[in-house]
PDB file of N, CA and C in Angstrom:
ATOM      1  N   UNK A   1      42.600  50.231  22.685  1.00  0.00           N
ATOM      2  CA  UNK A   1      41.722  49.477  23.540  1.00  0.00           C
ATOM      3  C   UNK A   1      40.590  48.917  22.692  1.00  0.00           C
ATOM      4  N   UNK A   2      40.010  47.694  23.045  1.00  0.00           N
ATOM      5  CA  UNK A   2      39.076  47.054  21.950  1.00  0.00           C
ATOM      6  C   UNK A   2      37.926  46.907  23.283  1.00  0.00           C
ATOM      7  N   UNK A   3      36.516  47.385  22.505  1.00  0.00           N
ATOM      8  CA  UNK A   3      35.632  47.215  22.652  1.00  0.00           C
ATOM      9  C   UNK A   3      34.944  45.440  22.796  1.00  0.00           C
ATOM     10  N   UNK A   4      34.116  45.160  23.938  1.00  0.00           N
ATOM     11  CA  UNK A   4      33.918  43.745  23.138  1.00  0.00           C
ATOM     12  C   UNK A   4      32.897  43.753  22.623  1.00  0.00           C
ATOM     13  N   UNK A   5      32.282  42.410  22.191  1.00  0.00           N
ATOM     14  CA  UNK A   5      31.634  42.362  20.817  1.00  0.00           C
ATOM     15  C   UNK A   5      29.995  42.112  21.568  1.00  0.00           C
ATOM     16  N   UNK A   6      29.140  42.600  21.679  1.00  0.00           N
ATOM     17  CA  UNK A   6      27.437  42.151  21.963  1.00  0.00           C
ATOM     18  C   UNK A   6      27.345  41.558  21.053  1.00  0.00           C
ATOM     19  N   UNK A   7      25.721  40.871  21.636  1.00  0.00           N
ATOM     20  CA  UNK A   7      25.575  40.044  20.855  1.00  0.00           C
ATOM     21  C   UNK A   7      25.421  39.892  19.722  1.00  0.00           C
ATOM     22  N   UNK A   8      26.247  39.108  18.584  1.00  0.00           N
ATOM     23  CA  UNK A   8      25.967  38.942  17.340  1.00  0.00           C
ATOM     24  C   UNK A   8      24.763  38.571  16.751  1.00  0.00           C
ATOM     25  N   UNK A   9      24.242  37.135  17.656  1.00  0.00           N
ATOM     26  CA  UNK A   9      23.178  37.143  16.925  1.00  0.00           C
ATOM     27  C   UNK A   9      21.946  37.883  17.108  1.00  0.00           C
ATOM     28  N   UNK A  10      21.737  38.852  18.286  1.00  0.00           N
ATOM     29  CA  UNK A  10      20.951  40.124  18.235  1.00  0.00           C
ATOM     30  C   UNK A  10      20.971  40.526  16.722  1.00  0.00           C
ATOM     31  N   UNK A  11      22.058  41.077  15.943  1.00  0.00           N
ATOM     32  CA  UNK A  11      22.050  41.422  14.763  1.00  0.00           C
ATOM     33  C   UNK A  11      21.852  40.488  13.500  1.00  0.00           C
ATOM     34  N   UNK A  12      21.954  39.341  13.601  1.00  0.00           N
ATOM     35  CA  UNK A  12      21.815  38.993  12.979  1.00  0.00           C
ATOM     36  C   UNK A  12      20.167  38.285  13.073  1.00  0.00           C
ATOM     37  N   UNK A  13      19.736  38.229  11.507  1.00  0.00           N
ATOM     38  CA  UNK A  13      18.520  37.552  11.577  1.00  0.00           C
ATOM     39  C   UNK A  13      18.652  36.101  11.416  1.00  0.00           C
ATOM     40  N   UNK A  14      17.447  35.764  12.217  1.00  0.00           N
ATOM     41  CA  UNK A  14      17.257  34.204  12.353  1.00  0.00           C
ATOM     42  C   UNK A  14      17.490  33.671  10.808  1.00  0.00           C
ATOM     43  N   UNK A  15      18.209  32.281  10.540  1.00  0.00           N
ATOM     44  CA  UNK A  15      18.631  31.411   8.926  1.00  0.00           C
ATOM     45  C   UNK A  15      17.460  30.742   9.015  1.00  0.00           C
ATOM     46  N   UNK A  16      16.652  30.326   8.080  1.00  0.00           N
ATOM     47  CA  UNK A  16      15.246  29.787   8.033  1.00  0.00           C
ATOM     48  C   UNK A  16      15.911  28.532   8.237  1.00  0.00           C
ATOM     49  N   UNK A  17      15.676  27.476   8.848  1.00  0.00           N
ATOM     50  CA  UNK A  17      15.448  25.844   8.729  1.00  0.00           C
ATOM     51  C   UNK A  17      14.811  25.132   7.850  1.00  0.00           C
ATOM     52  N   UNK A  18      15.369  24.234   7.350  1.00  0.00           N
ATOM     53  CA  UNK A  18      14.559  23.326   5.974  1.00  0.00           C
ATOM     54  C   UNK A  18      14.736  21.905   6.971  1.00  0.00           C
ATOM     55  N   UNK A  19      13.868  21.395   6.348  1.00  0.00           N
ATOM     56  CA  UNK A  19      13.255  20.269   6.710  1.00  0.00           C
ATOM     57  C   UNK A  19      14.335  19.009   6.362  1.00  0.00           C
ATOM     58  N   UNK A  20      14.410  18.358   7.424  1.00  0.00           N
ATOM     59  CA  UNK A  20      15.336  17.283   6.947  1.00  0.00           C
ATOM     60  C   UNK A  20      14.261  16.144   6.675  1.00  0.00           C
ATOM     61  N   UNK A  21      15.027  15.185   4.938  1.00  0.00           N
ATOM     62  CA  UNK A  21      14.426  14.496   4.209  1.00  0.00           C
ATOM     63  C   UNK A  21      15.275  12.652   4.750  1.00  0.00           C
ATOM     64  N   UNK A  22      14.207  11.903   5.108  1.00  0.00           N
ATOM     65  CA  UNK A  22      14.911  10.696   5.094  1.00  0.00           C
ATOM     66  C   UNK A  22      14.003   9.772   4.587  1.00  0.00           C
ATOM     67  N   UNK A  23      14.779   8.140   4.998  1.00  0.00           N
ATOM     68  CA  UNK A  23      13.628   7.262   3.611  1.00  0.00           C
ATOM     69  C   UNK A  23      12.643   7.191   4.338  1.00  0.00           C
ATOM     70  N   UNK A  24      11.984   7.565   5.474  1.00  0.00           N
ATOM     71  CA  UNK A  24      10.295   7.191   5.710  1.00  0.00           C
ATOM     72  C   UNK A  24       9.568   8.815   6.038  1.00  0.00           C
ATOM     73  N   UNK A  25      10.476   9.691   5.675  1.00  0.00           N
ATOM     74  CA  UNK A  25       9.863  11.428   6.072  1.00  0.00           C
ATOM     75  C   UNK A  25       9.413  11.773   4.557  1.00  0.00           C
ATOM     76  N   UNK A  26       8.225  12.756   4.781  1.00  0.00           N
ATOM     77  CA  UNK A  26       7.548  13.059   3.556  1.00  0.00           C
ATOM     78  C   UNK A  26       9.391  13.898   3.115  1.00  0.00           C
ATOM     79  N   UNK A  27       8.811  14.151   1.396  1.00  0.00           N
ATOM     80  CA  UNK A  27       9.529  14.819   0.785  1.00  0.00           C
ATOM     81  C   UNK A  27       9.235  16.611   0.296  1.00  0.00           C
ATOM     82  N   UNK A  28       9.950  17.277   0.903  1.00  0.00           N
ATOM     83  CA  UNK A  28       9.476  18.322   1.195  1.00  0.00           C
ATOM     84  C   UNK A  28       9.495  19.296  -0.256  1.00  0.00           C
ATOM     85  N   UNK A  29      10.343  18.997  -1.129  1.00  0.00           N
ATOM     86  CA  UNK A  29      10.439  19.771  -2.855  1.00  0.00           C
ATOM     87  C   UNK A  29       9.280  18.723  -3.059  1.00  0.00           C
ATOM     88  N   UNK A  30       8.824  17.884  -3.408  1.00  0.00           N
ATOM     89  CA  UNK A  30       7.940  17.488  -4.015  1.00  0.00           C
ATOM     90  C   UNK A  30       6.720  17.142  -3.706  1.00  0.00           C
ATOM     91  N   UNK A  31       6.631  17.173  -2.173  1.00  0.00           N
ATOM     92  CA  UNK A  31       5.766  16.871  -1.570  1.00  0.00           C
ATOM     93  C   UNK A  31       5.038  15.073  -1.533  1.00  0.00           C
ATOM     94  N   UNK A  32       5.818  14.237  -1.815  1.00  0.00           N
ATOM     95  CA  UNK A  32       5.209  13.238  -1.996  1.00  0.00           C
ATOM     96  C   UNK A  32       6.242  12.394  -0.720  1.00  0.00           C
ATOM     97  N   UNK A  33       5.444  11.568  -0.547  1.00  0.00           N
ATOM     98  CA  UNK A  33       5.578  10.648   0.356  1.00  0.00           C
ATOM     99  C   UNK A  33       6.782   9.418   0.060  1.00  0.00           C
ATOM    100  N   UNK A  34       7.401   9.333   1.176  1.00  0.00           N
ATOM    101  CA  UNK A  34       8.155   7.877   1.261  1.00  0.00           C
ATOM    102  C   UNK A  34       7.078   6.250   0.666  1.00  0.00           C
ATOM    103  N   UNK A  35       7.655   5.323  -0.113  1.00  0.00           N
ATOM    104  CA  UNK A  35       6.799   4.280  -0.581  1.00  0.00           C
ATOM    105  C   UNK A  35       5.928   3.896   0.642  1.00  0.00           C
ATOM    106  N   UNK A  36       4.972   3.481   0.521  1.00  0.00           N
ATOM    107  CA  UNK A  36       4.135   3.016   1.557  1.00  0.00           C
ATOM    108  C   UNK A  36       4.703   1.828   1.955  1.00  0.00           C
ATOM    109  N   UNK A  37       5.182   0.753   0.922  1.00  0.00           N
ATOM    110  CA  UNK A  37       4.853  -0.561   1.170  1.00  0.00           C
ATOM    111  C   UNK A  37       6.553  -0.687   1.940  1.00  0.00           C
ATOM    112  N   UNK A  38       7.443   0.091   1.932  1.00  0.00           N
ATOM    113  CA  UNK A  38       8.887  -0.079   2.919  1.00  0.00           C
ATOM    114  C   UNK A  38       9.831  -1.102   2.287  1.00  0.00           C
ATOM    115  N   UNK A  39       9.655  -1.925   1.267  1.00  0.00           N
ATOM    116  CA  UNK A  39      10.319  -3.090   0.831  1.00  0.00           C
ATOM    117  C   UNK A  39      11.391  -2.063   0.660  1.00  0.00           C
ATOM    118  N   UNK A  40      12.771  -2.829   0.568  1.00  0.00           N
ATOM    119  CA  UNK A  40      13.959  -2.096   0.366  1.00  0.00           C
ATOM    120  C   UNK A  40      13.900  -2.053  -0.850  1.00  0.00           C
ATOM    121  N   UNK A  41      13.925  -2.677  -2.087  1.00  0.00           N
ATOM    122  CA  UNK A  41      13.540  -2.408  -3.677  1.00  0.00           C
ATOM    123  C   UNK A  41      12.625  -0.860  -3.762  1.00  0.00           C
ATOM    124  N   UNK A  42      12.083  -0.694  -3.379  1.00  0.00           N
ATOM    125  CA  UNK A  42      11.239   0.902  -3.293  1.00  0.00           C
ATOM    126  C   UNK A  42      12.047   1.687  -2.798  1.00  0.00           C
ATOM    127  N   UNK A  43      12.135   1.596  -1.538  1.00  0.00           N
ATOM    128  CA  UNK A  43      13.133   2.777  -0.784  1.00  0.00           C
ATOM    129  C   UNK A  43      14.227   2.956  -1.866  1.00  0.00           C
ATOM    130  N   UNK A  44      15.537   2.214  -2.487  1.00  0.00           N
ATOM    131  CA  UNK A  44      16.446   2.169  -3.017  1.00  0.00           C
ATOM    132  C   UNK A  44      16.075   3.354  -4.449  1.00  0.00           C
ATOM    133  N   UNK A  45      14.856   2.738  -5.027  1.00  0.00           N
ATOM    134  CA  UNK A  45      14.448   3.545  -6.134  1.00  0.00           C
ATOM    135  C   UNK A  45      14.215   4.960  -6.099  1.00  0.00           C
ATOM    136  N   UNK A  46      13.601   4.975  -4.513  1.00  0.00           N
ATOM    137  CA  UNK A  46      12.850   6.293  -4.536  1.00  0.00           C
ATOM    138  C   UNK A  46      13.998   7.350  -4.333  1.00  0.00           C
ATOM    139  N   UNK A  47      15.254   6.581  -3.433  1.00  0.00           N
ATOM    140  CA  UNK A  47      16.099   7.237  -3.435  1.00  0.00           C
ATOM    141  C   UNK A  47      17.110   7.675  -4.703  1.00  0.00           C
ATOM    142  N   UNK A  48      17.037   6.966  -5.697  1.00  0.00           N
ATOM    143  CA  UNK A  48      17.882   7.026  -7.026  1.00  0.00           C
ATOM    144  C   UNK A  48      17.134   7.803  -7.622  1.00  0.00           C
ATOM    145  N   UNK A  49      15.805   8.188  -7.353  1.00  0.00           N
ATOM    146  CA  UNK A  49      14.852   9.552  -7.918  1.00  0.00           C
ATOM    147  C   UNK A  49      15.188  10.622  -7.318  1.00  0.00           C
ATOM    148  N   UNK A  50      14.974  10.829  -6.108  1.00  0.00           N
ATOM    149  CA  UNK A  50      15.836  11.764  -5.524  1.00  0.00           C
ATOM    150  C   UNK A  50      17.129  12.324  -6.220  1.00  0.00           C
ATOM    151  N   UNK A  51      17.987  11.291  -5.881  1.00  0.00           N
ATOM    152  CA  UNK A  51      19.173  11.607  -6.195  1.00  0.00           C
ATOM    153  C   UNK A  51      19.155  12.213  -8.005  1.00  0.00           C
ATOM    154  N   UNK A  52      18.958  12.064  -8.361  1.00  0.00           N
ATOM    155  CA  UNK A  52      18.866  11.922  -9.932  1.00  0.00           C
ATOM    156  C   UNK A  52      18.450  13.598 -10.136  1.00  0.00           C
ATOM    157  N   UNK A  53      17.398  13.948  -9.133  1.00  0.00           N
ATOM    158  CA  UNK A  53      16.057  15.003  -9.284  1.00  0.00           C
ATOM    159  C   UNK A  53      17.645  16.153  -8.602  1.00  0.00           C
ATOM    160  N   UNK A  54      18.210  15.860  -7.757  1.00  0.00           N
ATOM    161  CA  UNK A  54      19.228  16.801  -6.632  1.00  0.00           C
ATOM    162  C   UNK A  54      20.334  17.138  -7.637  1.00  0.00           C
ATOM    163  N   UNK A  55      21.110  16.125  -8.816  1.00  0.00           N
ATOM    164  CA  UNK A  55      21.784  16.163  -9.468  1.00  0.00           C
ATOM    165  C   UNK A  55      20.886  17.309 -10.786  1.00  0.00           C
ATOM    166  N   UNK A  56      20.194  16.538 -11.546  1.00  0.00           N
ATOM    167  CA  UNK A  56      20.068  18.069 -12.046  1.00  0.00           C
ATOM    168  C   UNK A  56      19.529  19.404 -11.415  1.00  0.00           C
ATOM    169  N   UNK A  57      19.218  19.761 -10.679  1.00  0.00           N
ATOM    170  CA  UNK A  57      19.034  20.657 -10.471  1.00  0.00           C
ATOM    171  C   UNK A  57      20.550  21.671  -9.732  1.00  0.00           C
ATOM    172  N   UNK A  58      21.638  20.728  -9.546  1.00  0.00           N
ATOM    173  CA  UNK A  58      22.550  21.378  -9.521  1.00  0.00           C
ATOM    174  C   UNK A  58      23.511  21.551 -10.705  1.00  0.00           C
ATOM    175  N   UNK A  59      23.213  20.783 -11.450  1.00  0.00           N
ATOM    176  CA  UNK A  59      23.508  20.825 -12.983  1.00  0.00           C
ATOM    177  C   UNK A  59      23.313  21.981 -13.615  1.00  0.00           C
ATOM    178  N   UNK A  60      22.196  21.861 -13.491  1.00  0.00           N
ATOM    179  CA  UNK A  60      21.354  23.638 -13.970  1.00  0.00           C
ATOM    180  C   UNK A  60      21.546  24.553 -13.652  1.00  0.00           C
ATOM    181  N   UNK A  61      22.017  24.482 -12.528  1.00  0.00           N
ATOM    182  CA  UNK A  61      22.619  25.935 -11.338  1.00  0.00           C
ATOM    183  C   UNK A  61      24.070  26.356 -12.156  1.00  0.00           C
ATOM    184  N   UNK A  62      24.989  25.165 -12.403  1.00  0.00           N
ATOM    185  CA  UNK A  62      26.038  25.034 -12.630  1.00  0.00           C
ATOM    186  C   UNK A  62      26.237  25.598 -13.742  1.00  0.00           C
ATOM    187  N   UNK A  63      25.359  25.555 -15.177  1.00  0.00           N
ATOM    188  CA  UNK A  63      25.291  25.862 -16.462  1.00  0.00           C
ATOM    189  C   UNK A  63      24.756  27.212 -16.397  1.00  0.00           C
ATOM    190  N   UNK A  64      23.625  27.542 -15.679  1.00  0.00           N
ATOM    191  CA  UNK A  64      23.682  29.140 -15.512  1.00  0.00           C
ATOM    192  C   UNK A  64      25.243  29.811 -14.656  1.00  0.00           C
ATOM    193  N   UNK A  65      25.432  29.233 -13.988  1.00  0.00           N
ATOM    194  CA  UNK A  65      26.906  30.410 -13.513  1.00  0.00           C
ATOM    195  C   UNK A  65      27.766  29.941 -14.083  1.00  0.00           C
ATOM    196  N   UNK A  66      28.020  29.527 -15.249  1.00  0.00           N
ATOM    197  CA  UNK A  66      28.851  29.231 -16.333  1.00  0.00           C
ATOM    198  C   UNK A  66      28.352  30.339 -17.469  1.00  0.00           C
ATOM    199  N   UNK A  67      27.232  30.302 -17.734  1.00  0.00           N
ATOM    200  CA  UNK A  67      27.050  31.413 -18.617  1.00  0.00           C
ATOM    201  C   UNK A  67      26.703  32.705 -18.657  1.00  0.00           C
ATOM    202  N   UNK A  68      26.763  32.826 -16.892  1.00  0.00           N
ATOM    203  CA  UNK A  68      26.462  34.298 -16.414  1.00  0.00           C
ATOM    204  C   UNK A  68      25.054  34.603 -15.849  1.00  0.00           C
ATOM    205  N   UNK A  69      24.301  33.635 -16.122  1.00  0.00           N
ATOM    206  CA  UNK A  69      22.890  33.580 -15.925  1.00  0.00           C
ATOM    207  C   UNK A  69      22.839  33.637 -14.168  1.00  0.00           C
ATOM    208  N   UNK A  70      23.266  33.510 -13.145  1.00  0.00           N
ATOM    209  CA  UNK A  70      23.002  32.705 -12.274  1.00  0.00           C
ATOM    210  C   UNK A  70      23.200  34.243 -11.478  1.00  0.00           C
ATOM    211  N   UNK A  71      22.267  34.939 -10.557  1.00  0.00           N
ATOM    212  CA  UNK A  71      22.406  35.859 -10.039  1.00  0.00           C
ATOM    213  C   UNK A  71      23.377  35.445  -8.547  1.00  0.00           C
ATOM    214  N   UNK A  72      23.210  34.572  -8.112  1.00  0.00           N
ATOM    215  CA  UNK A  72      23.415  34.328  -6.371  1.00  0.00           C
ATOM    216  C   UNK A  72      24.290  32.885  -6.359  1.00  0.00           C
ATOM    217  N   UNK A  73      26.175  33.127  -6.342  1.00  0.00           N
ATOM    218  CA  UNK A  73      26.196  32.014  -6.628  1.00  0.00           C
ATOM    219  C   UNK A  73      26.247  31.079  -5.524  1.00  0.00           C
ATOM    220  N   UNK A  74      25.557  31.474  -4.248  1.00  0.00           N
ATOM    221  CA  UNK A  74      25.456  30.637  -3.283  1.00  0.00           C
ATOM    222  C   UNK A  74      24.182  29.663  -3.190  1.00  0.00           C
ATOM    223  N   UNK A  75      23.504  30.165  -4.228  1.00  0.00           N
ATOM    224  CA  UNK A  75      22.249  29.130  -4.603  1.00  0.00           C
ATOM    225  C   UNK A  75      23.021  28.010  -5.146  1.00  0.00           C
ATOM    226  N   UNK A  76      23.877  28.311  -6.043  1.00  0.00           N
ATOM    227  CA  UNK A  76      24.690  26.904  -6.778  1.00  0.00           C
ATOM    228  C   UNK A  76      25.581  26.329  -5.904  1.00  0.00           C
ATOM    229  N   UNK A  77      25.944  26.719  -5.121  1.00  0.00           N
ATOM    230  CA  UNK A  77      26.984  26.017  -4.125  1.00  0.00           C
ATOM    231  C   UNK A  77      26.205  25.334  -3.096  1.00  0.00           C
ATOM    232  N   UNK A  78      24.898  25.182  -2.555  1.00  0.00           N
ATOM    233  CA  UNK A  78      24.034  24.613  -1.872  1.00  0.00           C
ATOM    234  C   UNK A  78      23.591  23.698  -2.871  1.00  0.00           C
ATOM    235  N   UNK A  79      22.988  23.545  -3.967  1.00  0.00           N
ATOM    236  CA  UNK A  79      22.975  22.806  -4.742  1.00  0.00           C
ATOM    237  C   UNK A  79      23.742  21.270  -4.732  1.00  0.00           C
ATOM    238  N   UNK A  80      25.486  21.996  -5.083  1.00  0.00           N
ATOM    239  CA  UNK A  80      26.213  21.051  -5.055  1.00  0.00           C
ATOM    240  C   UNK A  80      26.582  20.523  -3.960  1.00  0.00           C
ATOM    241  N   UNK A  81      26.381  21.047  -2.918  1.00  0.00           N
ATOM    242  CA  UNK A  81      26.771  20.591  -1.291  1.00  0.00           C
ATOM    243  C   UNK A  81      25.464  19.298  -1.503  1.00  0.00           C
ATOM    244  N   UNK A  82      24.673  19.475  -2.103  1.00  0.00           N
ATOM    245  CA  UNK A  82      23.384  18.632  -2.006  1.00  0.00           C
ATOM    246  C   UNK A  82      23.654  17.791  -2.543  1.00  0.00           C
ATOM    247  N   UNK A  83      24.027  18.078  -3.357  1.00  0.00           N
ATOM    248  CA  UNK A  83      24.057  16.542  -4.375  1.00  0.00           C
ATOM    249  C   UNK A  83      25.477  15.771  -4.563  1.00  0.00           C
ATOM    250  N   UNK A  84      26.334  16.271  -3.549  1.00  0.00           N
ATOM    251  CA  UNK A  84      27.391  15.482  -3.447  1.00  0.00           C
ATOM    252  C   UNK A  84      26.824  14.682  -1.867  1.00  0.00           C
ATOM    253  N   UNK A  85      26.118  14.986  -1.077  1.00  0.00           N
ATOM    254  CA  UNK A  85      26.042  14.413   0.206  1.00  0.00           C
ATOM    255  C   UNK A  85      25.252  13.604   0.103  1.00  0.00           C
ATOM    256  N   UNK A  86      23.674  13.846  -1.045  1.00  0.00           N
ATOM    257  CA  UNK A  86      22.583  13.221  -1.157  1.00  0.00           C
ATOM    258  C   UNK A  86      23.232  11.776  -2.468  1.00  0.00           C
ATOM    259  N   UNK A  87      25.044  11.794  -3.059  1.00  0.00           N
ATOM    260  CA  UNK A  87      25.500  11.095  -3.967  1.00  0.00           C
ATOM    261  C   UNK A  87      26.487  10.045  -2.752  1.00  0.00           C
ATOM    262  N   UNK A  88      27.138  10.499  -1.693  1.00  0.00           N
ATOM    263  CA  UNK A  88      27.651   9.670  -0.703  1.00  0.00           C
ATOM    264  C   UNK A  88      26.897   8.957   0.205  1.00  0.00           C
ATOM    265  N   UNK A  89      25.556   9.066   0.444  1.00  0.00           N
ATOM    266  CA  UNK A  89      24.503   8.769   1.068  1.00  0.00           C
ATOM    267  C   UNK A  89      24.134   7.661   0.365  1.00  0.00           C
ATOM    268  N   UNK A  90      23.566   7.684  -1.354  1.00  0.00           N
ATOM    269  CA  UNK A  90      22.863   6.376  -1.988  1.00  0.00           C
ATOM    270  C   UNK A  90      24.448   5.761  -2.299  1.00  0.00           C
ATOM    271  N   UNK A  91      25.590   5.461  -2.038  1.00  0.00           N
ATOM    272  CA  UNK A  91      26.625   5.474  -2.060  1.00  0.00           C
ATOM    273  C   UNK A  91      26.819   4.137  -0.952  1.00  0.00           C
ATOM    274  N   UNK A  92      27.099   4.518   0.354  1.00  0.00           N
ATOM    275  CA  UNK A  92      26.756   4.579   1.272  1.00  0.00           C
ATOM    276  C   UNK A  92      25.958   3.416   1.458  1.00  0.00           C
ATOM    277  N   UNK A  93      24.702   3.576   1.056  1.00  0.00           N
ATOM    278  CA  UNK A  93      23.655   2.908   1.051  1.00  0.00           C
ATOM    279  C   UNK A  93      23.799   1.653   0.901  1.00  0.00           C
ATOM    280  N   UNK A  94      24.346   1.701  -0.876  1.00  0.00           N
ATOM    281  CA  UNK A  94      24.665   0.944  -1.623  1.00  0.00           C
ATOM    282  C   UNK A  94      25.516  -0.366  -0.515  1.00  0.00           C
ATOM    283  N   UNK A  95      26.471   0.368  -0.575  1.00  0.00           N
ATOM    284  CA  UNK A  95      28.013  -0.478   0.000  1.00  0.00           C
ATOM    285  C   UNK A  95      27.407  -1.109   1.734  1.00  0.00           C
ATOM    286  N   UNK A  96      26.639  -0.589   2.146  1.00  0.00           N
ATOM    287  CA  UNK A  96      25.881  -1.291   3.244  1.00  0.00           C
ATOM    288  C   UNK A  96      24.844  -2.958   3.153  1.00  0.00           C
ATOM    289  N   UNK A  97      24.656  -2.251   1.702  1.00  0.00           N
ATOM    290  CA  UNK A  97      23.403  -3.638   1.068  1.00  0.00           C
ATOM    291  C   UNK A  97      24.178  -4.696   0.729  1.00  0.00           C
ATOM    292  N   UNK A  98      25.278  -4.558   0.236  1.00  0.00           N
ATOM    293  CA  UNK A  98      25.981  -5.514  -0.476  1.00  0.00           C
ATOM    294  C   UNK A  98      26.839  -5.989   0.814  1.00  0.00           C
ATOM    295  N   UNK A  99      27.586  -5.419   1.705  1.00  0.00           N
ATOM    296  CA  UNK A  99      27.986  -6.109   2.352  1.00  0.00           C
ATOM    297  C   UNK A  99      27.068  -7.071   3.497  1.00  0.00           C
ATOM    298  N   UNK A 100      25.597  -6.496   4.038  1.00  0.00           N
ATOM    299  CA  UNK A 100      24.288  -7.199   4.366  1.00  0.00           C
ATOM    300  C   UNK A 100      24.350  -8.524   3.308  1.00  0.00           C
ATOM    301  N   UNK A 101      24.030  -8.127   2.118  1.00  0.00           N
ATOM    302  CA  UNK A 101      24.102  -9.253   1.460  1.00  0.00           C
ATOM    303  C   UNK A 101      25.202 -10.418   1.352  1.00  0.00           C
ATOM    304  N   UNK A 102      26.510  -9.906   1.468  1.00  0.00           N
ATOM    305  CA  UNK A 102      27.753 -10.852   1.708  1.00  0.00           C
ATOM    306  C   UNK A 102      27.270 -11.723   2.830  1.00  0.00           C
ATOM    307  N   UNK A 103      27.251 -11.528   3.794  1.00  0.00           N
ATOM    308  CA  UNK A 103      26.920 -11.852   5.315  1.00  0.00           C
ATOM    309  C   UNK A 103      25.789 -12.400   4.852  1.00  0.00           C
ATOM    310  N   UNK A 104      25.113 -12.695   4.275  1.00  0.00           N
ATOM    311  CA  UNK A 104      24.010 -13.588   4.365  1.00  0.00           C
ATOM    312  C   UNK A 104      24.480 -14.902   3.663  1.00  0.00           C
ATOM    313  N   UNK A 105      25.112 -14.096   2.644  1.00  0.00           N
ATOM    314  CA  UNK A 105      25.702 -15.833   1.724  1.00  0.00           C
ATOM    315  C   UNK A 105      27.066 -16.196   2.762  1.00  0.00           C
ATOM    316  N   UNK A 106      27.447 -15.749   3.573  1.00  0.00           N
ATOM    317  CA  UNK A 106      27.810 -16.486   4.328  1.00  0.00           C
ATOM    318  C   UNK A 106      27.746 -17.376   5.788  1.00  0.00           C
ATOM    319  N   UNK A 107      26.140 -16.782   5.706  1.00  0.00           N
ATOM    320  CA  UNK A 107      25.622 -18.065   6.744  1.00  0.00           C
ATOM    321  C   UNK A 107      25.194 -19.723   6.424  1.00  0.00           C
ATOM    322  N   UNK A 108      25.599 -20.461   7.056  1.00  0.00           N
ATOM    323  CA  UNK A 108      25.656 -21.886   6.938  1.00  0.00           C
ATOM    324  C   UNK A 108      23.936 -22.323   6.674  1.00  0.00           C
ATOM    325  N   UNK A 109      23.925 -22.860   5.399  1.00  0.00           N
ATOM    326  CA  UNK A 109      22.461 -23.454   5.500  1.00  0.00           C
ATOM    327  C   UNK A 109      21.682 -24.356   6.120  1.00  0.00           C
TER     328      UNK A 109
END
């Protein structure tokens, strides 16, 4: 005979929430702000900083649990969950601008 199950998450403790980051929300690792001035040339950059900043730091994760260094390897696997989503995103981005841009050279002057 099986017992059923109470509540799980009684036992379990609350997962902290992190802050979700987008192009006009402050930036919560660095604390600095989305560009003021909104031109898409800024946003694009600030995001290729980002991205750039998400990539190594899973880089680094990656080279410590390669050499044994890395106590928790679920720190490195959040990492890379990051910087493959935060790499399909300016991705993404990208392939949105250019086709915006197609569509413009193809309106009649």
């Amino acid at each position: 005979m099986t017992s059923p199950i109470s509540g799980i998450s009684a036992a379990m403790p609350a997962l902290p929430t992190l802050p979700v980051t987008g192009v006009g929300a402050a930036d919560a690792t660095s604390g600095a702000a989305a560009p003021a001035s909104g031109d898409f040339a800024s946003v694009l950059a600030s995001s290729f900083d980002r991205l750039q900043a998400t990539q190594s730091a899973s880089d680094a994760l990656a080279t410590q649990a390669a050499t044994g260094d890395l106590r928790d390897v679920h720190d490195y696997m959040i990492a890379a969950n990051e910087a493959k989503l935060a790499t399909e995103m300016v991705v993404t981005l990208k392939n949105k601008a250019v086709d915006a841009f197609t569509e413009i050279m193809r309106m009649p002057v």
